[in-house]
N, C-alpha and C. Protein backbone atom coordinates (compact mmCIF):
# COMPACT_ATOMS: atom_id res chain seq x y z
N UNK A 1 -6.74 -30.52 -5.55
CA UNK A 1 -6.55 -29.76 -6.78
C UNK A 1 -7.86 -29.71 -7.56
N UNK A 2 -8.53 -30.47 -7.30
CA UNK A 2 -10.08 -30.95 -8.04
C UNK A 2 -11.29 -29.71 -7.66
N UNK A 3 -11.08 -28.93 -6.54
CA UNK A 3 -11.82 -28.18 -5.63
C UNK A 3 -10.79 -26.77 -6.19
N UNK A 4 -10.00 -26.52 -6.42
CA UNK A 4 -9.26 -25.61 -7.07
C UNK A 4 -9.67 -25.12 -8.47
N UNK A 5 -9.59 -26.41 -9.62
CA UNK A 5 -10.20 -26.28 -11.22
C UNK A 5 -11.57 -25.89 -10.68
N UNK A 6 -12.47 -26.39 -9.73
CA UNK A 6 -13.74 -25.98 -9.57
C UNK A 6 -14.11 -24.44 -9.95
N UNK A 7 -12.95 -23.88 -8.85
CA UNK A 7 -13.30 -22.69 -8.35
C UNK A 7 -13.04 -21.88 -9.45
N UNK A 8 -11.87 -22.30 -9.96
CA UNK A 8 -11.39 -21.56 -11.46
C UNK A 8 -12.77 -21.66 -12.50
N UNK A 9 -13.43 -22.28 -12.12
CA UNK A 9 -14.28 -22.91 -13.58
C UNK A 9 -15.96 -22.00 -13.01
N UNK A 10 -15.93 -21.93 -11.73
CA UNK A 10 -17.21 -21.28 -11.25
C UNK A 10 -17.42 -19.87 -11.16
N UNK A 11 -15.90 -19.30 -11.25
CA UNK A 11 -16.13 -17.74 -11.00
C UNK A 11 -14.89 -17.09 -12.15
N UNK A 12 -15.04 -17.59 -13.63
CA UNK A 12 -14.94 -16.73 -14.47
C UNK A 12 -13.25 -17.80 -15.08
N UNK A 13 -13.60 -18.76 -15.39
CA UNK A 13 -12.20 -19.26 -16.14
C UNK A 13 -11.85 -18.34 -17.70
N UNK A 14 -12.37 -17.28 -17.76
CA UNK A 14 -11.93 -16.78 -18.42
C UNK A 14 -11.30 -15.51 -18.15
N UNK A 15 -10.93 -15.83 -16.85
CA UNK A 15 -9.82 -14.55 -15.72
C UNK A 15 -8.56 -15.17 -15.78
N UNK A 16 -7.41 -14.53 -15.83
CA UNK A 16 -5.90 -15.01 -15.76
C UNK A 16 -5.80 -15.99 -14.50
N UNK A 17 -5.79 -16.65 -14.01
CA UNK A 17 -5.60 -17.33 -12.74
C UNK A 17 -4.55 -18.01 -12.78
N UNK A 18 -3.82 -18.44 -10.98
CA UNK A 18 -2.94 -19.09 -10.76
C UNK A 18 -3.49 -20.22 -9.71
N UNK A 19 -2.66 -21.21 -9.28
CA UNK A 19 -2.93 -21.91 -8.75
C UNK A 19 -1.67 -22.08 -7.85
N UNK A 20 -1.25 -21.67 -6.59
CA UNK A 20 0.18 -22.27 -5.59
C UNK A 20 -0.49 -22.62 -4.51
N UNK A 21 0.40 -23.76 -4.54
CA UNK A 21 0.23 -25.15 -3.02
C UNK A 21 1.64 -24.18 -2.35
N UNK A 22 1.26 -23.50 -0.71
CA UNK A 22 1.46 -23.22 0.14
C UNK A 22 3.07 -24.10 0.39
N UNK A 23 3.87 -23.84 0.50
CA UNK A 23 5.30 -24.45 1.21
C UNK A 23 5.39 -23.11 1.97
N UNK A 24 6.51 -23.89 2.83
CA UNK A 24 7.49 -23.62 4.48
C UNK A 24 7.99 -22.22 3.81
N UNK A 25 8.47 -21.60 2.70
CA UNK A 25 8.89 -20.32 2.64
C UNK A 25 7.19 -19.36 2.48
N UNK A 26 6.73 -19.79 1.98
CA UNK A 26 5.09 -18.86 1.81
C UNK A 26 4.42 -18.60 3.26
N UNK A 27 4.73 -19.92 4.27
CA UNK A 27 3.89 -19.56 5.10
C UNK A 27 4.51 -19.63 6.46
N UNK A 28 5.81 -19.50 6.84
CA UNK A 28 6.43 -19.80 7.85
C UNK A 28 8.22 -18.84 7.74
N UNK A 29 8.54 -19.38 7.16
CA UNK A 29 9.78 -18.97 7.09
C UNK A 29 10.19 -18.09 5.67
N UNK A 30 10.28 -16.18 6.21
CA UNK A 30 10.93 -15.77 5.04
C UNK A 30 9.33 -15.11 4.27
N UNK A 31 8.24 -16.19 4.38
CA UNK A 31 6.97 -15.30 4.43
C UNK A 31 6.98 -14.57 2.53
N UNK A 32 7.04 -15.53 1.58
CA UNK A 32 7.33 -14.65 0.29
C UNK A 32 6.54 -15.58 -0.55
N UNK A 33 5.52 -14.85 -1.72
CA UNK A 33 4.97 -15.71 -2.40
C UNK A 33 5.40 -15.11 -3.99
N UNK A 34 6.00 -16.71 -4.76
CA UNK A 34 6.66 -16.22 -5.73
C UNK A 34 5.40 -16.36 -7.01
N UNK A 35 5.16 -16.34 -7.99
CA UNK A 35 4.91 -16.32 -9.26
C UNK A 35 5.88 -16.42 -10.61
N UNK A 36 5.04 -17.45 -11.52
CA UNK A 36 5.57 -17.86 -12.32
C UNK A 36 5.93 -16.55 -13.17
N UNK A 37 7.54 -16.21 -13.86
CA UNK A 37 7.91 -14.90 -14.28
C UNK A 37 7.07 -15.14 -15.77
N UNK A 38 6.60 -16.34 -16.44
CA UNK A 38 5.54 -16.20 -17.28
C UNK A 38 4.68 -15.18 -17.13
N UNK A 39 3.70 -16.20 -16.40
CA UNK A 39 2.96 -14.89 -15.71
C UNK A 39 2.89 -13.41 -15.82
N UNK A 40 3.56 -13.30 -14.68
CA UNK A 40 4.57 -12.02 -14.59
C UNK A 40 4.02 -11.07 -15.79
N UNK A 41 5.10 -11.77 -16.79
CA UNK A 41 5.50 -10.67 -17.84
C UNK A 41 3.76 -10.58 -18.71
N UNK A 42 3.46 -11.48 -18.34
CA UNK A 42 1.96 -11.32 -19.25
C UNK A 42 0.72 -10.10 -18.86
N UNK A 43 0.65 -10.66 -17.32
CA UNK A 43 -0.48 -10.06 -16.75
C UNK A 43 -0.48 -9.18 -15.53
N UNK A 44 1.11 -8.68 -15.22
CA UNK A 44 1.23 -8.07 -13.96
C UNK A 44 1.90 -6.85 -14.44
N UNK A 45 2.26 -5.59 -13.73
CA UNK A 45 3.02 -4.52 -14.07
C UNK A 45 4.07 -4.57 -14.47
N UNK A 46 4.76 -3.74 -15.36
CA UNK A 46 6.57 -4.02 -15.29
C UNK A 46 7.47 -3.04 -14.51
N UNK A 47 6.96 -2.82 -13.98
CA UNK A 47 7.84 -2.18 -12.59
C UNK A 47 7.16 -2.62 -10.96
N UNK A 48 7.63 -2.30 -9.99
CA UNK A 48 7.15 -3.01 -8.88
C UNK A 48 6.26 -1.73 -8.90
N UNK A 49 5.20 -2.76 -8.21
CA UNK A 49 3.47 -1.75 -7.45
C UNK A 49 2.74 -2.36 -6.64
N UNK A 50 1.79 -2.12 -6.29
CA UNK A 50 1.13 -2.29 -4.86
C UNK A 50 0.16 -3.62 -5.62
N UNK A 51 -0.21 -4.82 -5.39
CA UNK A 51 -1.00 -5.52 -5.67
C UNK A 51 -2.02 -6.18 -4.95
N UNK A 52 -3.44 -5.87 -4.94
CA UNK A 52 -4.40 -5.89 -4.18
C UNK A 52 -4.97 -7.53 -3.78
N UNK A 53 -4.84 -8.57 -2.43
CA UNK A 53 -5.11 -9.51 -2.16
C UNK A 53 -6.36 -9.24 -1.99
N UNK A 54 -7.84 -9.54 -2.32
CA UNK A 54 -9.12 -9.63 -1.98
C UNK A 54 -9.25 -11.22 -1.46
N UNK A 55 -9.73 -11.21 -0.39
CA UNK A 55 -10.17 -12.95 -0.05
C UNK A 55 -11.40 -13.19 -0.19
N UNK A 56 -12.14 -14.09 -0.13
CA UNK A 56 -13.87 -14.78 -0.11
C UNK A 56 -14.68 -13.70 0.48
N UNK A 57 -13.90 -13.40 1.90
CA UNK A 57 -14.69 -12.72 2.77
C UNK A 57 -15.23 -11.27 2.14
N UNK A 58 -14.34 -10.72 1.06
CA UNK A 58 -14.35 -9.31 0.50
C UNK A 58 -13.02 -8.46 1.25
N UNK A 59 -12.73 -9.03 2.22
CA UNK A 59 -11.43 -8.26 3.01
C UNK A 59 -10.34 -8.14 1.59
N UNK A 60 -10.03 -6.94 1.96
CA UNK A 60 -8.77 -6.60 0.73
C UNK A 60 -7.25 -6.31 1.56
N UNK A 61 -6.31 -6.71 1.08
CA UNK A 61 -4.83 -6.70 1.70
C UNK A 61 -4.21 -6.05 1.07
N UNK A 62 -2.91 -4.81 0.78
CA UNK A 62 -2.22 -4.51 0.20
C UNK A 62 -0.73 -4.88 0.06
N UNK A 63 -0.41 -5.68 -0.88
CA UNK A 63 0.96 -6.48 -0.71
C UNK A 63 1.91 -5.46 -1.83
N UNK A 64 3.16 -6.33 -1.76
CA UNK A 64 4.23 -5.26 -2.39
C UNK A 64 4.58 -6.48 -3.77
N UNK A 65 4.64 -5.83 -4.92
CA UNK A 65 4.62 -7.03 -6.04
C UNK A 65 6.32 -6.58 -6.52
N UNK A 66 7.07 -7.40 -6.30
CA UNK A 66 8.51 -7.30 -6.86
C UNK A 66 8.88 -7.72 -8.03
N UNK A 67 8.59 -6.80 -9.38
CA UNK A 67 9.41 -7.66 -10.63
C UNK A 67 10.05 -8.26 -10.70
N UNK A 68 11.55 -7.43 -10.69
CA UNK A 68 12.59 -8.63 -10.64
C UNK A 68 12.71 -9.57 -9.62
N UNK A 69 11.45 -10.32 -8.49
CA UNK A 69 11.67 -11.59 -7.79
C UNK A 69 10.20 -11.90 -8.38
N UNK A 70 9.77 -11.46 -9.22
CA UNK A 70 8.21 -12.21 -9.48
C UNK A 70 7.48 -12.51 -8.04
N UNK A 71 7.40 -11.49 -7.33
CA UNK A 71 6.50 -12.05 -6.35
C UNK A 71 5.96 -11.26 -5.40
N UNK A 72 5.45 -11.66 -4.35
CA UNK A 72 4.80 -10.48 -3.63
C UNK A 72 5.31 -10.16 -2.23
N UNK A 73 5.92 -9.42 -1.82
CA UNK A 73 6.72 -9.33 -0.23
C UNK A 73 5.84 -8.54 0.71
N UNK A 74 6.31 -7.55 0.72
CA UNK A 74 5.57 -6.89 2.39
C UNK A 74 3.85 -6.87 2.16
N UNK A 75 3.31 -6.80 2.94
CA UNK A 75 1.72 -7.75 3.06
C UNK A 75 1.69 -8.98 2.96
N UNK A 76 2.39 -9.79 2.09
CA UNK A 76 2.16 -10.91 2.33
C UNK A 76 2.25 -11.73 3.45
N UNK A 77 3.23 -11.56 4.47
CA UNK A 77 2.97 -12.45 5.31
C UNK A 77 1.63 -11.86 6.25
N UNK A 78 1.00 -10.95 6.22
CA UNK A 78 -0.29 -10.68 7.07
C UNK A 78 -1.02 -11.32 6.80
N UNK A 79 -1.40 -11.53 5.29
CA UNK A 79 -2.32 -12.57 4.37
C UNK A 79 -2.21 -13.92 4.77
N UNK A 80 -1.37 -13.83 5.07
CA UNK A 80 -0.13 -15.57 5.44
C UNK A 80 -1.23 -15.88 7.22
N UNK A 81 -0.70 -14.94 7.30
CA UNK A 81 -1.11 -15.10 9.18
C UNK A 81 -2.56 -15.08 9.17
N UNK A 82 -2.94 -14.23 8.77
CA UNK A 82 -4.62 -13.74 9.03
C UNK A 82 -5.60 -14.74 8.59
N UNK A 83 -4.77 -15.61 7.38
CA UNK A 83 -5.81 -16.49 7.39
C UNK A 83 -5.37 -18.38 7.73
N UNK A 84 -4.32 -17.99 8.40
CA UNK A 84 -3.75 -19.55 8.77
C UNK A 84 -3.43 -20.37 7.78
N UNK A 85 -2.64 -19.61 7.41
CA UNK A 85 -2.25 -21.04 5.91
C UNK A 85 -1.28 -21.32 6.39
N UNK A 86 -1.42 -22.63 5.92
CA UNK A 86 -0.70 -24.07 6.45
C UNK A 86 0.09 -24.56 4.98
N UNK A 87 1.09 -25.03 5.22
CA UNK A 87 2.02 -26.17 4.23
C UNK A 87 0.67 -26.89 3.41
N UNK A 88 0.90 -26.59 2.10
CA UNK A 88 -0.09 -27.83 2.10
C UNK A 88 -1.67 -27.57 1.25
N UNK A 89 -1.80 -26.06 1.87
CA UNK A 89 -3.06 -25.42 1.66
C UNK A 89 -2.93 -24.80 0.00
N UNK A 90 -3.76 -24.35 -0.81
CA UNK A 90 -3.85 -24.91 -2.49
C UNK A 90 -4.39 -23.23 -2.15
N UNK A 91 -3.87 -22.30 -2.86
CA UNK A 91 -4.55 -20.85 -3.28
C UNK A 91 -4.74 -20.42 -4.61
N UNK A 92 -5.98 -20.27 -4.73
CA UNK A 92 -6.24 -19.96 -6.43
C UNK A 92 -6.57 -18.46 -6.06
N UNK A 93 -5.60 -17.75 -7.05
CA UNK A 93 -5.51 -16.21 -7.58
C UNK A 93 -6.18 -15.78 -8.75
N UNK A 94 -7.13 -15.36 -8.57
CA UNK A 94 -7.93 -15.11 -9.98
C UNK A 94 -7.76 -13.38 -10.13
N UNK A 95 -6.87 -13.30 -11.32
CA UNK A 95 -6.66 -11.75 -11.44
C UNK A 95 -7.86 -11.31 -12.09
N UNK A 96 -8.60 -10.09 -10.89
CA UNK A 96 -9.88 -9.33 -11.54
C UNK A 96 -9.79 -8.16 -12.06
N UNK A 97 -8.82 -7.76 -11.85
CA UNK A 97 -8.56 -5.95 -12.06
C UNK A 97 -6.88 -6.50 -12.12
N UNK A 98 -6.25 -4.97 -13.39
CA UNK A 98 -5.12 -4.73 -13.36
C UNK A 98 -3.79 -5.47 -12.29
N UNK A 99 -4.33 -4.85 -11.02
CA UNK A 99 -3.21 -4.99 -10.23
C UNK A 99 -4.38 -5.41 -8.82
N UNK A 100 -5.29 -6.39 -9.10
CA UNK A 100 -6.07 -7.35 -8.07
C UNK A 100 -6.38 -8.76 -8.15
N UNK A 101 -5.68 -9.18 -7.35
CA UNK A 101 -6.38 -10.80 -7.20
C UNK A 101 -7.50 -11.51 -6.16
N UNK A 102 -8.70 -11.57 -6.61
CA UNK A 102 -9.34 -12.27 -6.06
C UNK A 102 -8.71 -13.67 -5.47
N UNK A 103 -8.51 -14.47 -3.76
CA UNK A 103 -7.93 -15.33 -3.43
C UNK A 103 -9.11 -16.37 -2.88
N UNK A 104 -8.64 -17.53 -3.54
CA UNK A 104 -9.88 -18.52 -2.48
C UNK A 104 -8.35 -19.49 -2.19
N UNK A 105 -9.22 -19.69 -0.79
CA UNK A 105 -8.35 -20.82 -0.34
C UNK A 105 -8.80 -22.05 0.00
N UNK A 106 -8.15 -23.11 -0.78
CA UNK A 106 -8.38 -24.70 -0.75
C UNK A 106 -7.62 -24.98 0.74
N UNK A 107 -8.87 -25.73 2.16
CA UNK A 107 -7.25 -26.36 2.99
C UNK A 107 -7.34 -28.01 2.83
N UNK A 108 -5.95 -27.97 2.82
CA UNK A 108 -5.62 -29.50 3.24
C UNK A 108 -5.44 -29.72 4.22
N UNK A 109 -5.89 -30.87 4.14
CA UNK A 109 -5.91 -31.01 5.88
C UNK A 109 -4.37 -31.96 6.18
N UNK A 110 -4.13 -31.16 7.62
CA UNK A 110 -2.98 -31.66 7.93
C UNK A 110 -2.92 -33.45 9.07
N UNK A 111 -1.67 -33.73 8.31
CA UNK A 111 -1.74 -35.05 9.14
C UNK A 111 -0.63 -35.04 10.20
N UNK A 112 -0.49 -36.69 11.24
CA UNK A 112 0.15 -36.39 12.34
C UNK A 112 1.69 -36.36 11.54
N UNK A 113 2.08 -37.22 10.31
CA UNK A 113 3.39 -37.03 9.46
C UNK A 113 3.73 -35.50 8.90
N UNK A 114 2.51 -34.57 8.97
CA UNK A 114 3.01 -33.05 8.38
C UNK A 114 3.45 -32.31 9.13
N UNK A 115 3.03 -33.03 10.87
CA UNK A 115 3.20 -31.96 12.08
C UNK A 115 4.74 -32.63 12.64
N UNK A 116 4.68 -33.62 12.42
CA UNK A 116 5.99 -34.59 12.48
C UNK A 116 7.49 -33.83 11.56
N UNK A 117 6.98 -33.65 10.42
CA UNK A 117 7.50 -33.04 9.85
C UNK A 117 8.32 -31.90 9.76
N UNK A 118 7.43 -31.47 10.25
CA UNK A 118 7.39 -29.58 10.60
C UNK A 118 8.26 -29.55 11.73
N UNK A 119 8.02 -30.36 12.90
CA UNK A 119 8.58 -30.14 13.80
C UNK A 119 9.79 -30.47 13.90
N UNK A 120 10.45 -31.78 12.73
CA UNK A 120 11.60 -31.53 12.22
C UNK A 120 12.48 -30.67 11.49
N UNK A 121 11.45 -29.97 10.67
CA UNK A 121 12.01 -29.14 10.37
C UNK A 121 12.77 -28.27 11.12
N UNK A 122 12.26 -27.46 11.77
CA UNK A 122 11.76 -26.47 13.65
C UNK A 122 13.90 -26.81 13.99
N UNK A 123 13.64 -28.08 14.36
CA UNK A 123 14.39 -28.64 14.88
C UNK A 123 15.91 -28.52 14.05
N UNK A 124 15.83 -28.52 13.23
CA UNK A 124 16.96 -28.80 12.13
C UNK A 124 17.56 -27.28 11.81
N UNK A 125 16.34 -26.29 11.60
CA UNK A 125 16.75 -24.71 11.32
C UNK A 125 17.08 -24.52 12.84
N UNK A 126 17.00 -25.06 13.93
CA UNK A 126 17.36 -24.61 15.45
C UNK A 126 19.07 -25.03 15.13
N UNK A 127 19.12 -26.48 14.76
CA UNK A 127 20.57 -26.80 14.71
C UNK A 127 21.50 -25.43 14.55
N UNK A 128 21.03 -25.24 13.06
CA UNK A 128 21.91 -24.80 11.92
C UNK A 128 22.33 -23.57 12.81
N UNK A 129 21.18 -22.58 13.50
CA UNK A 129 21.61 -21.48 14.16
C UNK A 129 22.19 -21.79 15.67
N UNK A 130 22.36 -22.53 16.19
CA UNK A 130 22.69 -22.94 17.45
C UNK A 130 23.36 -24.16 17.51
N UNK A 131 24.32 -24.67 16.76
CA UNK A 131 25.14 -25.81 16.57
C UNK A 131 25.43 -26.70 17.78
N UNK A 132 25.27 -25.85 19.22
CA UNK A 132 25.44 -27.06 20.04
C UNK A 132 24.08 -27.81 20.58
N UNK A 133 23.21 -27.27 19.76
CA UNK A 133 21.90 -27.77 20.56
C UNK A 133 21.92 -29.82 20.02
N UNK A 134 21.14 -30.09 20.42
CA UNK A 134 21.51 -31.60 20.14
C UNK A 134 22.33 -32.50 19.99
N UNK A 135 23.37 -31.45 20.72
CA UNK A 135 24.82 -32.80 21.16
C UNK A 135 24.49 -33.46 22.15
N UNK A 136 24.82 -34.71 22.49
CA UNK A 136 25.05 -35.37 23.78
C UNK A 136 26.50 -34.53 24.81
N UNK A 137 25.97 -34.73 26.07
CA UNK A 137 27.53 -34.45 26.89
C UNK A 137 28.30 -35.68 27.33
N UNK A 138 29.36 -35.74 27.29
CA UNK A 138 29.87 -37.05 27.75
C UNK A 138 29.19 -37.32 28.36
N UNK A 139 28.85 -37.51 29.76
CA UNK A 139 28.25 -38.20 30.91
C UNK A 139 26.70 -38.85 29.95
N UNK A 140 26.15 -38.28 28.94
CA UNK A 140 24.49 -38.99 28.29
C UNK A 140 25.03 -40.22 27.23
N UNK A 141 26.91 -39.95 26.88
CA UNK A 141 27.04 -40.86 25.93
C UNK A 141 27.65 -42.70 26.47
């Protein structure tokens, strides 16, 4: 988070900025990045519009900004993919323009308990859709 205030503080803390740590719906499952409806109502449109992802590189993304869910849907998961964000990983949004956010991305680095994790997870959303997976058959019990 220390490398985050940095970045906020090096390239214009006097820009609206956000700060979201990456979870399992942002970057894996469902693929949706929400925003605080604070926010929102302060510094974003009030109807849904196209909102421009710029990354470090200068690459620009076009995502879909949803009022009433405060957040950003179609493009986002390309953003998601293209640049490998992981559970974990810290994205500071620095709004430069109207309807643009400049994105830097903080990574955390992952440990063998996050992949442990994950792969429980994996495992658990397999249950839920496939209920007989991880039974024993008589004859294993």
């Amino acid at each position: 988070m220390e490398q985050a205030k940095k970045i906020i503080a090096d390239h214009g803390s006097e820009l609206p900025s956000l700060t979201r740590t990456m979870s399992r719906s942002n970057v894996a499952k469902g693929f949706w990045m929400y925003f605080p409806r604070s926010f929102c109502k302060l510094h974003l449109p009030e109807n849904d519009a196209t909102i421009i992802l710029e990354d470090e590189a200068g690459e620009e993304y076009e995502t879909n900004f949803l009022v009433n869910r405060s957040g950003l849907s179609a493009g986002w998961r390309k953003f998601s993919l293209d640049h490998q964000l992981k559970v974990g990983d810290i994205l500071v949004f620095l709004l430069v323009g109207p309807c643009k956010f400049k994105v830097f991305i903080v990574r955390v680095e992952n440990t063998i308990e996050d992949d442990v994790a994950g792969c429980l997870l994996d495992l658990r959303d397999s249950r839920r859709k496939n209920p007989s997976l991880g039974r024993r058959s008589s004859r294993e019990q």
